[in-house]
C-alpha atoms as a PDB file:
ATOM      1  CA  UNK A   1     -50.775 -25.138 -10.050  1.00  0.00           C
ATOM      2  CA  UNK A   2     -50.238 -25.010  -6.671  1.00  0.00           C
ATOM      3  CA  UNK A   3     -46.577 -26.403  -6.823  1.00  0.00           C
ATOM      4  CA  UNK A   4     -45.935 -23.687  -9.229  1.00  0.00           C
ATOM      5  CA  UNK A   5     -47.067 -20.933  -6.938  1.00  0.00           C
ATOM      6  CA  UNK A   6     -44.916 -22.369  -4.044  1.00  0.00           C
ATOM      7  CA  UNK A   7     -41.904 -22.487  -6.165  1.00  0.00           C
ATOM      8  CA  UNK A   8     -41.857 -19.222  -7.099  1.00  0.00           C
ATOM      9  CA  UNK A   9     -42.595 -17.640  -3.635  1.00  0.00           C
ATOM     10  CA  UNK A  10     -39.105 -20.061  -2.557  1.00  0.00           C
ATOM     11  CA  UNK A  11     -37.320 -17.857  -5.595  1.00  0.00           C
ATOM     12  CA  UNK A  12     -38.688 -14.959  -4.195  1.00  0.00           C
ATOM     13  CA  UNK A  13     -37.811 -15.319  -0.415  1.00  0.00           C
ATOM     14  CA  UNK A  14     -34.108 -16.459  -2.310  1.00  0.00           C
ATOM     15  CA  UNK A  15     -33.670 -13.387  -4.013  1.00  0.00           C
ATOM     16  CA  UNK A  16     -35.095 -11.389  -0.771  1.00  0.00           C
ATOM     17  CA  UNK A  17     -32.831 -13.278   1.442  1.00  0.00           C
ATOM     18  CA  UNK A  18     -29.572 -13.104  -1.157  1.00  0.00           C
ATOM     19  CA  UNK A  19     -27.480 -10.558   0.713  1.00  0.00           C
ATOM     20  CA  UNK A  20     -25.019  -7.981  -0.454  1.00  0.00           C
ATOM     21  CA  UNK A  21     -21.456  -8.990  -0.404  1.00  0.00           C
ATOM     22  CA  UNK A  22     -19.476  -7.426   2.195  1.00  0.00           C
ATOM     23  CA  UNK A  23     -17.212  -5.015   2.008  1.00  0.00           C
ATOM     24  CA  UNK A  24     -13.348  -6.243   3.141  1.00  0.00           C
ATOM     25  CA  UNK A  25     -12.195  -4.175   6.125  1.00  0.00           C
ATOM     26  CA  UNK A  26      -9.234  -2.386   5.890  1.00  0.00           C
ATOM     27  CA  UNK A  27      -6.592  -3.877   7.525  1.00  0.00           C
ATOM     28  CA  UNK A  28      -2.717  -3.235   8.347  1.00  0.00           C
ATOM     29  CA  UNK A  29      -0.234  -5.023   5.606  1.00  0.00           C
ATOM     30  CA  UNK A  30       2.061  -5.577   9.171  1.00  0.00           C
ATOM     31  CA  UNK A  31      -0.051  -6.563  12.193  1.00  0.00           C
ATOM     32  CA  UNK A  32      -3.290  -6.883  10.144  1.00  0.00           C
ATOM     33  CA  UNK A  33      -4.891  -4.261  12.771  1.00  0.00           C
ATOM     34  CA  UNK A  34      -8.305  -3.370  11.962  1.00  0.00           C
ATOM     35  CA  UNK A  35      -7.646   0.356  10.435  1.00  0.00           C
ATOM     36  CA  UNK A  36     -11.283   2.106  10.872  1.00  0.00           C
ATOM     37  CA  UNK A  37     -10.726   6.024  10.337  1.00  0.00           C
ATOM     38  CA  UNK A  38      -6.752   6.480  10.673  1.00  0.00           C
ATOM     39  CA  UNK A  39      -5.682   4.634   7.553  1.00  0.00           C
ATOM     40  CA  UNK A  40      -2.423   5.537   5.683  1.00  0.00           C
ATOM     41  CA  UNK A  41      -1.364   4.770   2.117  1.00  0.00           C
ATOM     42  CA  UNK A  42       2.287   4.724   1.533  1.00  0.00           C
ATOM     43  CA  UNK A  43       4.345   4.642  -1.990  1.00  0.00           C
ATOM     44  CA  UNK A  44       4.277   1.011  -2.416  1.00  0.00           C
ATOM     45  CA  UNK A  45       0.070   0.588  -2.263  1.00  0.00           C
ATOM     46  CA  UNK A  46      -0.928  -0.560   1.268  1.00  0.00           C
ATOM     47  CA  UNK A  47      -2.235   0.153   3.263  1.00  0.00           C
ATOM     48  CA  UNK A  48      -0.701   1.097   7.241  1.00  0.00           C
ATOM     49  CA  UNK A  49      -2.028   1.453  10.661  1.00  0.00           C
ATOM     50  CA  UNK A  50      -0.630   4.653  12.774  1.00  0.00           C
ATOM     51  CA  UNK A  51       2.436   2.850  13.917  1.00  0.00           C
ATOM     52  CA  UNK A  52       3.703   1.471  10.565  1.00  0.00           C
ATOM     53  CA  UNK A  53       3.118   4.317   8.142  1.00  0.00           C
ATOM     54  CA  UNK A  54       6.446   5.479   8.292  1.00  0.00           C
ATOM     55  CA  UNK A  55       8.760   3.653   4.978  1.00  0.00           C
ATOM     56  CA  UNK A  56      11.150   2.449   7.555  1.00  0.00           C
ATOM     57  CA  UNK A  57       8.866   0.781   9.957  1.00  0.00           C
ATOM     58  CA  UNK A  58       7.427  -1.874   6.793  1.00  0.00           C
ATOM     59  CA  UNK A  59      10.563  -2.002   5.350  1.00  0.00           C
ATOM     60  CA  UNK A  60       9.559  -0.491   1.976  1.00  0.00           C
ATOM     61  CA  UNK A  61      11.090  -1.039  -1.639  1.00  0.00           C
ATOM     62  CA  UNK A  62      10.341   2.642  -2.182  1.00  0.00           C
ATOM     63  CA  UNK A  63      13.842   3.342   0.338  1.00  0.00           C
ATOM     64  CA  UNK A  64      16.292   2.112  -1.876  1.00  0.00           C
ATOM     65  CA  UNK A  65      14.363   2.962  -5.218  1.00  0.00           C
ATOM     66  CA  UNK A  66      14.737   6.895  -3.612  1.00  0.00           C
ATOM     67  CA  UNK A  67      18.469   6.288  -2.200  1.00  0.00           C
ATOM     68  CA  UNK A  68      19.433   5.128  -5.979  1.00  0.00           C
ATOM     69  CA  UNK A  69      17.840   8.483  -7.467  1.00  0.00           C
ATOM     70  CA  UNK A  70      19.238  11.037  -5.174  1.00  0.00           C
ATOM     71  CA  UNK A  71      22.559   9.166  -5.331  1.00  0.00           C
ATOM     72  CA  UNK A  72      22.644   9.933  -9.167  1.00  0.00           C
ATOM     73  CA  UNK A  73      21.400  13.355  -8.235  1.00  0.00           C
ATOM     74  CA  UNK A  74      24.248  13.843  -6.317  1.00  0.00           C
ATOM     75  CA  UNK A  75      27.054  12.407  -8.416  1.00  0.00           C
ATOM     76  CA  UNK A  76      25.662  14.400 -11.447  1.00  0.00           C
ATOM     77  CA  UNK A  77      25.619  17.687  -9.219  1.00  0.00           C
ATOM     78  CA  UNK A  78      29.256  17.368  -8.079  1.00  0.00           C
ATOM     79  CA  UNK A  79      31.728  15.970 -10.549  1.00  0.00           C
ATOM     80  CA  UNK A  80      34.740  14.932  -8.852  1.00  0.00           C
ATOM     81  CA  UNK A  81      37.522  17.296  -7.640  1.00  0.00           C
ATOM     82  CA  UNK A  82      40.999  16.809  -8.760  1.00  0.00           C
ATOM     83  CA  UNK A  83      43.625  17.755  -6.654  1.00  0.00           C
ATOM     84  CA  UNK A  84      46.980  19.816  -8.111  1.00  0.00           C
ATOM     85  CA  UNK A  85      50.153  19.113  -7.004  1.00  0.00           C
ATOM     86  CA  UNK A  86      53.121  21.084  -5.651  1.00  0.00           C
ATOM     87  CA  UNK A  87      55.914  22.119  -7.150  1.00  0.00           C
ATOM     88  CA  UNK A  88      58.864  21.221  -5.622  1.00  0.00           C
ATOM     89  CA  UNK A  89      61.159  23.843  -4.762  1.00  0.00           C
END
């Protein structure tokens, strides 16, 4: 009986002493900075520290994904102008 008793006061210091996992701190996707109130999200879903938030400092896909679109914005907008020619005289 008194094996019994000990082994379930070790289960119940184990279950006292398990510990919640810890949460992952957020970190830059560049220079892995420890990001602790300033964090920025960008397009492409990670997260940035103050100097690489902008798309151009972490190269992001996003940049040539928006060039493509407002390059077909722009061709649709403004069909192409065909010049007339002079008549000779």
């Amino acid at each position: 009986m008194n094996t019994e008793n000990s082994q379930t006061k070790q289960q119940e210091v184990k279950q006292q002493g398990a510990k919640q996992p810890k949460q992952k701190k957020q970190r830059c996707a560049i220079c892995r900075k420890n990001l602790k109130t300033m964090v920025f999200t960008c397009q492409c879903k990670n997260i940035f520290c103050i100097q690489h938030q902008s798309a151009h400092s972490h190269a992001c896909p996003c940049i040539s994904q928006k060039k493509d679109i407002h390059r077909q914005e722009i061709k649709h907008k403004n069909p192409p102008v065909v010049p007339t020619t002079l008549e000779v005289l």
